[in-house]
PDB file of N, CA and C in Angstrom:
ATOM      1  N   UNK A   1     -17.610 -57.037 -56.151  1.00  0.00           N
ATOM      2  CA  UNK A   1     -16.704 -55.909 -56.161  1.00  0.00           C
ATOM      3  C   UNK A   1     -16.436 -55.467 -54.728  1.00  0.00           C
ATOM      4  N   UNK A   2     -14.825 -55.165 -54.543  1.00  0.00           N
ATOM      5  CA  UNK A   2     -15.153 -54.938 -53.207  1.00  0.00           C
ATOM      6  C   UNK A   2     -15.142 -52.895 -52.719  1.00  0.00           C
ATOM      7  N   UNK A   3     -16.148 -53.018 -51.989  1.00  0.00           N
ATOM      8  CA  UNK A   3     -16.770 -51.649 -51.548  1.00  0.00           C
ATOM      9  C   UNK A   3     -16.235 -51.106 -50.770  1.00  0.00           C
ATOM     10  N   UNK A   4     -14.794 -50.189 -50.435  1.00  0.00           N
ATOM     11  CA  UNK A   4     -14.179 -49.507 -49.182  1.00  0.00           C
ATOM     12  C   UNK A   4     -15.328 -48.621 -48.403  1.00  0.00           C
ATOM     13  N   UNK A   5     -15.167 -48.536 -47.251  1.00  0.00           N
ATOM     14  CA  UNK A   5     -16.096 -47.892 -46.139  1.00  0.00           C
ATOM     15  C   UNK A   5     -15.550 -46.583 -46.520  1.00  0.00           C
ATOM     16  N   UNK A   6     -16.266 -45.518 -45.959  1.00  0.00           N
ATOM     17  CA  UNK A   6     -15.640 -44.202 -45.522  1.00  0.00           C
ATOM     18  C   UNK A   6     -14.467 -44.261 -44.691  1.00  0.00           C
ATOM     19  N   UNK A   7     -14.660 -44.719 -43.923  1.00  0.00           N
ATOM     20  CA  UNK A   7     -13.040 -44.809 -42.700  1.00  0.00           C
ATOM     21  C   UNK A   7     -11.920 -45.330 -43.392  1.00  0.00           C
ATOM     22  N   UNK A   8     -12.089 -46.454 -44.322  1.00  0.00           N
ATOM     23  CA  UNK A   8     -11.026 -47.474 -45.020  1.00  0.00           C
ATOM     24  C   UNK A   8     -10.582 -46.233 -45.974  1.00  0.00           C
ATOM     25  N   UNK A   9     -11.641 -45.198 -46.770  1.00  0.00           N
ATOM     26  CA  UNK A   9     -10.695 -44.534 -47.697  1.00  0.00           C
ATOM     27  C   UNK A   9      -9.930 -43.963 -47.031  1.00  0.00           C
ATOM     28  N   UNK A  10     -10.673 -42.971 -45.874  1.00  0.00           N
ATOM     29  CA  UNK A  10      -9.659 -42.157 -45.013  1.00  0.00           C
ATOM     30  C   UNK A  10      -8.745 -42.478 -44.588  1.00  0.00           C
ATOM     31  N   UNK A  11      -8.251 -43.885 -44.316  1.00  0.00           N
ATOM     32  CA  UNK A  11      -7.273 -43.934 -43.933  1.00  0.00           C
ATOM     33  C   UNK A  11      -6.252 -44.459 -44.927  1.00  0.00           C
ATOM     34  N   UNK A  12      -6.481 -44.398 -46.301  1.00  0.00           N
ATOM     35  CA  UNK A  12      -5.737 -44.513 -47.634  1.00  0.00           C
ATOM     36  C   UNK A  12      -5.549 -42.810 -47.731  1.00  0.00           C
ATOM     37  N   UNK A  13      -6.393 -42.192 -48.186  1.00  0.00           N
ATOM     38  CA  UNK A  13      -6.527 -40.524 -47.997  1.00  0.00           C
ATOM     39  C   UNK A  13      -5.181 -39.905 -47.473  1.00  0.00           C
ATOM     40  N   UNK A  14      -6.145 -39.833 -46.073  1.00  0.00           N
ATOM     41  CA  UNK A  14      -5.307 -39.078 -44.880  1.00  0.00           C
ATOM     42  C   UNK A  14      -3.633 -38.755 -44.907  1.00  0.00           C
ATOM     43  N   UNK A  15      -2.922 -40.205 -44.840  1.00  0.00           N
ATOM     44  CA  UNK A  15      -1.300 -40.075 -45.004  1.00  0.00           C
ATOM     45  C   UNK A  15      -0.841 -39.773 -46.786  1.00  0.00           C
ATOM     46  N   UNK A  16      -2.311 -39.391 -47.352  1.00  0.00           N
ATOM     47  CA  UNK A  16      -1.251 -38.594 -48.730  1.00  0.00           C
ATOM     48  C   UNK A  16      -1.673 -37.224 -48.214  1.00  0.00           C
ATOM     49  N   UNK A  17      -3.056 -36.545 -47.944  1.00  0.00           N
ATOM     50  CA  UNK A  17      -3.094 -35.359 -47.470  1.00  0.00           C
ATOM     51  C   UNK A  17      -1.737 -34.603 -46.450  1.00  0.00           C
ATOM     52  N   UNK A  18      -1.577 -35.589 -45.627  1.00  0.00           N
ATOM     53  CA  UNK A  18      -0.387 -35.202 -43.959  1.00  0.00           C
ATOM     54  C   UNK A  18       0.776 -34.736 -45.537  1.00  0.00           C
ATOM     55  N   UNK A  19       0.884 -35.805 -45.762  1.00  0.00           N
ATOM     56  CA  UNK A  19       2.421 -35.739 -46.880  1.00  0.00           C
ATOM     57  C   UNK A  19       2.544 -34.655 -47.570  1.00  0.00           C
ATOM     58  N   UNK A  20       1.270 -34.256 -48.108  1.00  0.00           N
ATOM     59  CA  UNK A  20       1.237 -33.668 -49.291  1.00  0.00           C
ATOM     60  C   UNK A  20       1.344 -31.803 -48.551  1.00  0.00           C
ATOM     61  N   UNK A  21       0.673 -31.767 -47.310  1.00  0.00           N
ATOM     62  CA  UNK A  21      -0.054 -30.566 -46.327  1.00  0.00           C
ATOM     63  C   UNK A  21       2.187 -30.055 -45.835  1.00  0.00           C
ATOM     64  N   UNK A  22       2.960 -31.585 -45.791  1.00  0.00           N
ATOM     65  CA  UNK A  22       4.065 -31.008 -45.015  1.00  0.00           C
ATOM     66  C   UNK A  22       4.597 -30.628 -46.390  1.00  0.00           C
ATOM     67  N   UNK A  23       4.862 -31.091 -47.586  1.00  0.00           N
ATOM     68  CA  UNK A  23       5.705 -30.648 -48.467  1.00  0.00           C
ATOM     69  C   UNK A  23       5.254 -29.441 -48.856  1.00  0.00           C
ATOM     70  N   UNK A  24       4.164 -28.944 -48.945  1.00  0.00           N
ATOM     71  CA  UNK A  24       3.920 -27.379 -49.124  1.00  0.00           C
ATOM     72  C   UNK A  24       4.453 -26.638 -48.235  1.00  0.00           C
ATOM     73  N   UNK A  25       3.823 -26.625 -46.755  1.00  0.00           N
ATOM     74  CA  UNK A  25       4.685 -26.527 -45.643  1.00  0.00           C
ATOM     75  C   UNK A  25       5.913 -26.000 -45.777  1.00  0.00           C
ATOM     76  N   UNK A  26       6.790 -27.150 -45.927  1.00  0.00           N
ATOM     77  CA  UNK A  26       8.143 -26.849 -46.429  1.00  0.00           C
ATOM     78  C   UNK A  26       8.722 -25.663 -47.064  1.00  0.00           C
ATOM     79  N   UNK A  27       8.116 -26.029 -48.417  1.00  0.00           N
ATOM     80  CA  UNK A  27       7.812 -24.817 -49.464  1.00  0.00           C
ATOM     81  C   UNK A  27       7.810 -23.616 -49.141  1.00  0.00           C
ATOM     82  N   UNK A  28       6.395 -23.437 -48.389  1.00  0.00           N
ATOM     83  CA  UNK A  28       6.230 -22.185 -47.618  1.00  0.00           C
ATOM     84  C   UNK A  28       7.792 -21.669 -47.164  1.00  0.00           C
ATOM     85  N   UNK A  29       8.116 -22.218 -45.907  1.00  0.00           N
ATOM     86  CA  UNK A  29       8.892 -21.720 -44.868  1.00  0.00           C
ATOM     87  C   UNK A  29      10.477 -21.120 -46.135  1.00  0.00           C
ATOM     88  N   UNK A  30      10.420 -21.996 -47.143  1.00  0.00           N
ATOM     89  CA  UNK A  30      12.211 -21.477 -48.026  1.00  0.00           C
ATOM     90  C   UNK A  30      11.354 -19.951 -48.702  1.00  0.00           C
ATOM     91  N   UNK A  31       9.833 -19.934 -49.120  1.00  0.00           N
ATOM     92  CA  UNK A  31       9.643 -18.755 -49.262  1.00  0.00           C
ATOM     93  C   UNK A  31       9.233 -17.191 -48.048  1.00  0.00           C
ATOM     94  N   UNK A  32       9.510 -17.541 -47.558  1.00  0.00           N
ATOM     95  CA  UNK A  32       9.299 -16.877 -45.914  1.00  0.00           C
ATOM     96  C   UNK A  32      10.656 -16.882 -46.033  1.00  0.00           C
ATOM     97  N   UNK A  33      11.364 -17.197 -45.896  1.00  0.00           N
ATOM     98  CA  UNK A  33      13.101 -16.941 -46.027  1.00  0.00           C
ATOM     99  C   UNK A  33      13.465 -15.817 -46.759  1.00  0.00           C
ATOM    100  N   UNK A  34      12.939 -16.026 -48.336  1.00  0.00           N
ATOM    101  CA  UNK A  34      13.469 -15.744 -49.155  1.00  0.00           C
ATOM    102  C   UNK A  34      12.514 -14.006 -49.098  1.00  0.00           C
ATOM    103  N   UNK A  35      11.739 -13.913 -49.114  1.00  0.00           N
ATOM    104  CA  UNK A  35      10.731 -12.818 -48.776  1.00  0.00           C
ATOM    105  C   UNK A  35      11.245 -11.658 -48.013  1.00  0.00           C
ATOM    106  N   UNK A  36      11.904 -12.502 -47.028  1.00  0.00           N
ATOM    107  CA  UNK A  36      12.234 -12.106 -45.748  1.00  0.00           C
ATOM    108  C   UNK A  36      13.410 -11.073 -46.161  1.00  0.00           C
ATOM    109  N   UNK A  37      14.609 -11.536 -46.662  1.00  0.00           N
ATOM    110  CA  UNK A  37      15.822 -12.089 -46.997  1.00  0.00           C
ATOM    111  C   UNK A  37      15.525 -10.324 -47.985  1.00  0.00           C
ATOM    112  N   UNK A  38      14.315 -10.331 -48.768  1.00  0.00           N
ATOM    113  CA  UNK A  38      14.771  -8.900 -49.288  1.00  0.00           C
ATOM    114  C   UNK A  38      14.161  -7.939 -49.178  1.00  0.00           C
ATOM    115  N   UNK A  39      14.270  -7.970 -47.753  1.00  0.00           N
ATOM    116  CA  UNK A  39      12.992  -6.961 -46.809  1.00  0.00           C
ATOM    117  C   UNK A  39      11.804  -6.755 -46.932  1.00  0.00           C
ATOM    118  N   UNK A  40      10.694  -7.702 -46.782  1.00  0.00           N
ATOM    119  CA  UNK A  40       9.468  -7.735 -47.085  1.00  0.00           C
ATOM    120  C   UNK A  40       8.647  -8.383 -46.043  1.00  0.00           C
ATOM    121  N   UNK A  41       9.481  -7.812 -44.678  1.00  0.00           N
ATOM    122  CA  UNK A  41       9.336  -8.361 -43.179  1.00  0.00           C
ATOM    123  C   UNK A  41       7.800  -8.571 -42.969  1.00  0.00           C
ATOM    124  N   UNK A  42       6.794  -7.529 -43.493  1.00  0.00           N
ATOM    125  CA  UNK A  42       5.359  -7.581 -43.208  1.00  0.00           C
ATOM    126  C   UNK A  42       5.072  -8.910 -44.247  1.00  0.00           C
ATOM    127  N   UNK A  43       5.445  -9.188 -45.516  1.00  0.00           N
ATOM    128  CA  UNK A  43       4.995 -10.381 -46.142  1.00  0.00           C
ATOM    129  C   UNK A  43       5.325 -11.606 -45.530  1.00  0.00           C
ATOM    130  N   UNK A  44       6.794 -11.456 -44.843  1.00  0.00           N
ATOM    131  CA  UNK A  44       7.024 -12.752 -44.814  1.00  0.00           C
ATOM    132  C   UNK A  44       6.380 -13.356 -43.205  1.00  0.00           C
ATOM    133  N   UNK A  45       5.901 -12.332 -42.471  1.00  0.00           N
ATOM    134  CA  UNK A  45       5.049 -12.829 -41.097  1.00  0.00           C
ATOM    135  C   UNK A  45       3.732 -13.268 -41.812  1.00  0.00           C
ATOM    136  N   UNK A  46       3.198 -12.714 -42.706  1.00  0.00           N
ATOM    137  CA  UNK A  46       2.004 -13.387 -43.421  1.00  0.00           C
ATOM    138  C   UNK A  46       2.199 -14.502 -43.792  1.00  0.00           C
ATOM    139  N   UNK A  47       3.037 -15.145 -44.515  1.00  0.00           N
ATOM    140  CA  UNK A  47       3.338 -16.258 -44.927  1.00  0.00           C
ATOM    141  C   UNK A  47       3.809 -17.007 -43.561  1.00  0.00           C
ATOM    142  N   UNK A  48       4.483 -16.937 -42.902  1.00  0.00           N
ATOM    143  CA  UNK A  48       4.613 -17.502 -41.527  1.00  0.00           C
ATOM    144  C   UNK A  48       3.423 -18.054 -40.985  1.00  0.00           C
ATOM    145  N   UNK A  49       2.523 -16.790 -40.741  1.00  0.00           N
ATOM    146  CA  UNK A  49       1.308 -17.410 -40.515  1.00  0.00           C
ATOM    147  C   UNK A  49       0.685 -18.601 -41.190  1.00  0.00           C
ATOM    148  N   UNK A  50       0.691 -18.200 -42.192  1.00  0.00           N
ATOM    149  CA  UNK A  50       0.001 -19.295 -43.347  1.00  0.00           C
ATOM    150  C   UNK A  50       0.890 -20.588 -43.045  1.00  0.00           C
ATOM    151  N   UNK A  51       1.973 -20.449 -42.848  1.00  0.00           N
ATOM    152  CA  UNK A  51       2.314 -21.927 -42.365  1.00  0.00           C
ATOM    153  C   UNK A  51       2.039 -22.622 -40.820  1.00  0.00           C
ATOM    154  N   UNK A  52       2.319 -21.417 -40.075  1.00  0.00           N
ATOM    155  CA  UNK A  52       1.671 -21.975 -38.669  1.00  0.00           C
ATOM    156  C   UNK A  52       0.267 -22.889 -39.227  1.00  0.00           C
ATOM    157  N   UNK A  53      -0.537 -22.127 -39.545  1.00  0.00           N
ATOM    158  CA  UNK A  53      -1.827 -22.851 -39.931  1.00  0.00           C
ATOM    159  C   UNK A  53      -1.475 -24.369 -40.909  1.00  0.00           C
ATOM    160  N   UNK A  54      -0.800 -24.418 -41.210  1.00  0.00           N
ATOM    161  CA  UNK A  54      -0.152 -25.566 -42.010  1.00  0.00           C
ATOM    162  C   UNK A  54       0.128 -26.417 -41.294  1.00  0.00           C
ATOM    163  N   UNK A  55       1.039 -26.095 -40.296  1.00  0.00           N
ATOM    164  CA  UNK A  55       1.492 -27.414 -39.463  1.00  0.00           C
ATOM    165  C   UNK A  55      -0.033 -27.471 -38.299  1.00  0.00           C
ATOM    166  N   UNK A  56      -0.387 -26.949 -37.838  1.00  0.00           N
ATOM    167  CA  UNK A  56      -1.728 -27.107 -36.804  1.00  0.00           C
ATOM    168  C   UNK A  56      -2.646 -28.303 -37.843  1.00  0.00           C
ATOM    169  N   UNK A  57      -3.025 -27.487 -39.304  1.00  0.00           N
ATOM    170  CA  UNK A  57      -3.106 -28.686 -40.003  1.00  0.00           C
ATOM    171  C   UNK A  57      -3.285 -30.222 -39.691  1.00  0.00           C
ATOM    172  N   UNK A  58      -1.646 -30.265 -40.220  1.00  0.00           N
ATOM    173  CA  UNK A  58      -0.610 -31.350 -39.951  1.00  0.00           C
ATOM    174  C   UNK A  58      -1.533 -32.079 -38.589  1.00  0.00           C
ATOM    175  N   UNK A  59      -1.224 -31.347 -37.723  1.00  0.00           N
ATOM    176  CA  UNK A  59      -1.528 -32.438 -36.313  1.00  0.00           C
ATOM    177  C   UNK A  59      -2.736 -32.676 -36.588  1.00  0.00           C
ATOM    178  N   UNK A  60      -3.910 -31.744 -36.688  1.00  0.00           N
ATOM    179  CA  UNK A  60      -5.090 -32.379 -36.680  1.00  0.00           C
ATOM    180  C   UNK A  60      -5.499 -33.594 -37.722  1.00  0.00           C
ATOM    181  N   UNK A  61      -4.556 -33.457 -38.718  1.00  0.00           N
ATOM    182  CA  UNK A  61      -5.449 -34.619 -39.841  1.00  0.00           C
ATOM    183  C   UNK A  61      -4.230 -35.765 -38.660  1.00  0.00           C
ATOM    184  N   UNK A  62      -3.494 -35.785 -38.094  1.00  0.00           N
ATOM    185  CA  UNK A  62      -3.101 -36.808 -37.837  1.00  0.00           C
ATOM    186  C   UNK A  62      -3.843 -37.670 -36.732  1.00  0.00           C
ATOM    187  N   UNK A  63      -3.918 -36.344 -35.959  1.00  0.00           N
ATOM    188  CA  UNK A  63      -4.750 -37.090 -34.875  1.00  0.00           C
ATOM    189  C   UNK A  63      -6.411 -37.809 -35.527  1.00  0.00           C
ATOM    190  N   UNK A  64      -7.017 -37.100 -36.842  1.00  0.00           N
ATOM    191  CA  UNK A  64      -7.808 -38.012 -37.038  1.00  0.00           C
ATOM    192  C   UNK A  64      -7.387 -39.645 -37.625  1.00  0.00           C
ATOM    193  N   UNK A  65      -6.522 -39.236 -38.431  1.00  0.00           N
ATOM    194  CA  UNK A  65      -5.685 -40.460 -39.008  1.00  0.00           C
ATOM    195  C   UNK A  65      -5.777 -41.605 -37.472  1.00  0.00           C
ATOM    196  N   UNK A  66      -4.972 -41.113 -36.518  1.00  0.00           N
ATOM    197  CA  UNK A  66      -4.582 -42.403 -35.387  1.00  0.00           C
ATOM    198  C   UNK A  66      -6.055 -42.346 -34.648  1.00  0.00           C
ATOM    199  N   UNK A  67      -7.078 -41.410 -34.724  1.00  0.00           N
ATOM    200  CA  UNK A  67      -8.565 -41.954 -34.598  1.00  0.00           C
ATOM    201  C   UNK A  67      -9.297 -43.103 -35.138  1.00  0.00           C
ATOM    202  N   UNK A  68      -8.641 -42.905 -36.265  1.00  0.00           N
ATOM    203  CA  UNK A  68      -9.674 -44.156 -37.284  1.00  0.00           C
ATOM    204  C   UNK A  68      -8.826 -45.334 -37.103  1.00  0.00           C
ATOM    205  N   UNK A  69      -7.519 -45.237 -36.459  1.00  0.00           N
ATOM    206  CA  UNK A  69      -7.065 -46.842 -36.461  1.00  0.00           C
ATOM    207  C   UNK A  69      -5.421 -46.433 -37.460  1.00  0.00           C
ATOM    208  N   UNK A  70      -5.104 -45.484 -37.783  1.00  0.00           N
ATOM    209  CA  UNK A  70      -3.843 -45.362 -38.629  1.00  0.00           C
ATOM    210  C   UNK A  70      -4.001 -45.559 -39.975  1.00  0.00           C
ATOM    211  N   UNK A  71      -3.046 -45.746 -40.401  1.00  0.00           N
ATOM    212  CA  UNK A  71      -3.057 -45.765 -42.089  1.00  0.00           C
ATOM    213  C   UNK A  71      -3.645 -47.187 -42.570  1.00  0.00           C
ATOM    214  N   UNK A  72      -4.529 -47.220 -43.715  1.00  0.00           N
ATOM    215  CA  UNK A  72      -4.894 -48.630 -44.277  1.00  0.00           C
ATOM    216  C   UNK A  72      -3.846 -49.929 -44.492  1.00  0.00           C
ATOM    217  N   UNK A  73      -4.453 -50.848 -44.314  1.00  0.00           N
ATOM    218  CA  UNK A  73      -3.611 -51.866 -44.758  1.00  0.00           C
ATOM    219  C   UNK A  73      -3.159 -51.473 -46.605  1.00  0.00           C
ATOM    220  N   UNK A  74      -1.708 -52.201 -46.912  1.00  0.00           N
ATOM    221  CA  UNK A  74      -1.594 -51.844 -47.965  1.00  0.00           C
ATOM    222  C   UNK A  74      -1.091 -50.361 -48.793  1.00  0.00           C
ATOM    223  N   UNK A  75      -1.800 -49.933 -47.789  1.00  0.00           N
ATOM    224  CA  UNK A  75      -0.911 -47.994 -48.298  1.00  0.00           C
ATOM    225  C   UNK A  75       0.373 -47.929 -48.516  1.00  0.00           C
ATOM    226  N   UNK A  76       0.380 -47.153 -49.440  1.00  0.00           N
ATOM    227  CA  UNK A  76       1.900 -46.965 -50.246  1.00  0.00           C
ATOM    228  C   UNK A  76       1.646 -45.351 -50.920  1.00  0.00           C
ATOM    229  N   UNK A  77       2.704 -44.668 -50.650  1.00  0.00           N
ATOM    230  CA  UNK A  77       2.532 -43.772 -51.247  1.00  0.00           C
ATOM    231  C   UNK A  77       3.562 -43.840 -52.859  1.00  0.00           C
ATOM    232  N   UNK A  78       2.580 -43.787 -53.857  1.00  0.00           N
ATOM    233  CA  UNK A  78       3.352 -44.304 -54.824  1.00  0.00           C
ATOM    234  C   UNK A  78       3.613 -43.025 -55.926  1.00  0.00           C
ATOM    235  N   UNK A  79       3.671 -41.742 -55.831  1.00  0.00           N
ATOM    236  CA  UNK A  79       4.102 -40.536 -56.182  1.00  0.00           C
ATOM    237  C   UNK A  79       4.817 -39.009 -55.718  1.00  0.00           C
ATOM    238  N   UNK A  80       5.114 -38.825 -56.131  1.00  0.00           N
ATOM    239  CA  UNK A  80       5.782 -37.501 -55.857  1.00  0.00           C
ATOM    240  C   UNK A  80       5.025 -36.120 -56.406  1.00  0.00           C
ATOM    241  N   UNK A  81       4.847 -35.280 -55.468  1.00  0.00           N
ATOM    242  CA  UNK A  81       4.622 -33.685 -56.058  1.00  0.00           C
ATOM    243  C   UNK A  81       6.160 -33.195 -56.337  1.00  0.00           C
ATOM    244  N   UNK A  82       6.323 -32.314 -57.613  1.00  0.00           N
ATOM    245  CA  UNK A  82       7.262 -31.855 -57.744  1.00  0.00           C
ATOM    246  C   UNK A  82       7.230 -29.897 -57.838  1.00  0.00           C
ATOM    247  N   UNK A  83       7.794 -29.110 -56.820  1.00  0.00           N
ATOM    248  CA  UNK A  83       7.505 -28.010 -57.020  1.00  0.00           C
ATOM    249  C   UNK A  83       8.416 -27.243 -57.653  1.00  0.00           C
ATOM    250  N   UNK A  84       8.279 -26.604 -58.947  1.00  0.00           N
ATOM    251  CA  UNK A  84       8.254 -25.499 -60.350  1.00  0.00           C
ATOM    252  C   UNK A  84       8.629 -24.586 -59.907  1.00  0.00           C
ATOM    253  N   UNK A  85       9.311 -23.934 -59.166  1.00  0.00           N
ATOM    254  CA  UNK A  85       9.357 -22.338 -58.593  1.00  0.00           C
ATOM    255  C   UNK A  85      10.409 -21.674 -58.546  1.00  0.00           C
ATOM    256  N   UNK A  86      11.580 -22.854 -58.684  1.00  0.00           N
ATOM    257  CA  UNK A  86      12.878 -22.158 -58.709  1.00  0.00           C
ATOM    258  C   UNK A  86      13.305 -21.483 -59.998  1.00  0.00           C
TER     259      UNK A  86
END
């Protein structure tokens, strides 16, 4: 059977986490808009925040990602999150 290392998952892992960390991300920022949009200026700097921390995120899992050598051989991201909110 063959046995993936710790590093080999991480680097199967990692580029669905990055993916998965920006499409929330995303998310975030149209609700920070929308927050915004009907005067709820103190909520929507909270949520701002919460995304700053999102993308800082972002870089750090990447920079571990191009630590371990990049994404696994074979990786495919073979799904979609779909977000419910509208």
């Amino acid at each position: 059977m063959d046995q993936k290392t710790t590093m080999e998952k991480l680097q199967i892992l990692l580029p669905h986490w990055i993916e998965h960390n920006h499409n929330h991300e995303a998310e975030f920022k149209k609700w920070v808009e929308l927050v915004r949009s009907e005067g709820h200026a103190g909520l929507a700097d909270l949520l701002a925040k919460a995304v700053a921390s999102m993308a800082e995120t972002d870089t750090i899992l990447k920079k571990v990602l191009a630590e371990i050598g990049g994404p696994g051989e074979g990786h495919h991201h073979g799904h979609h999150h779909h977000q419910h909110y509208d």
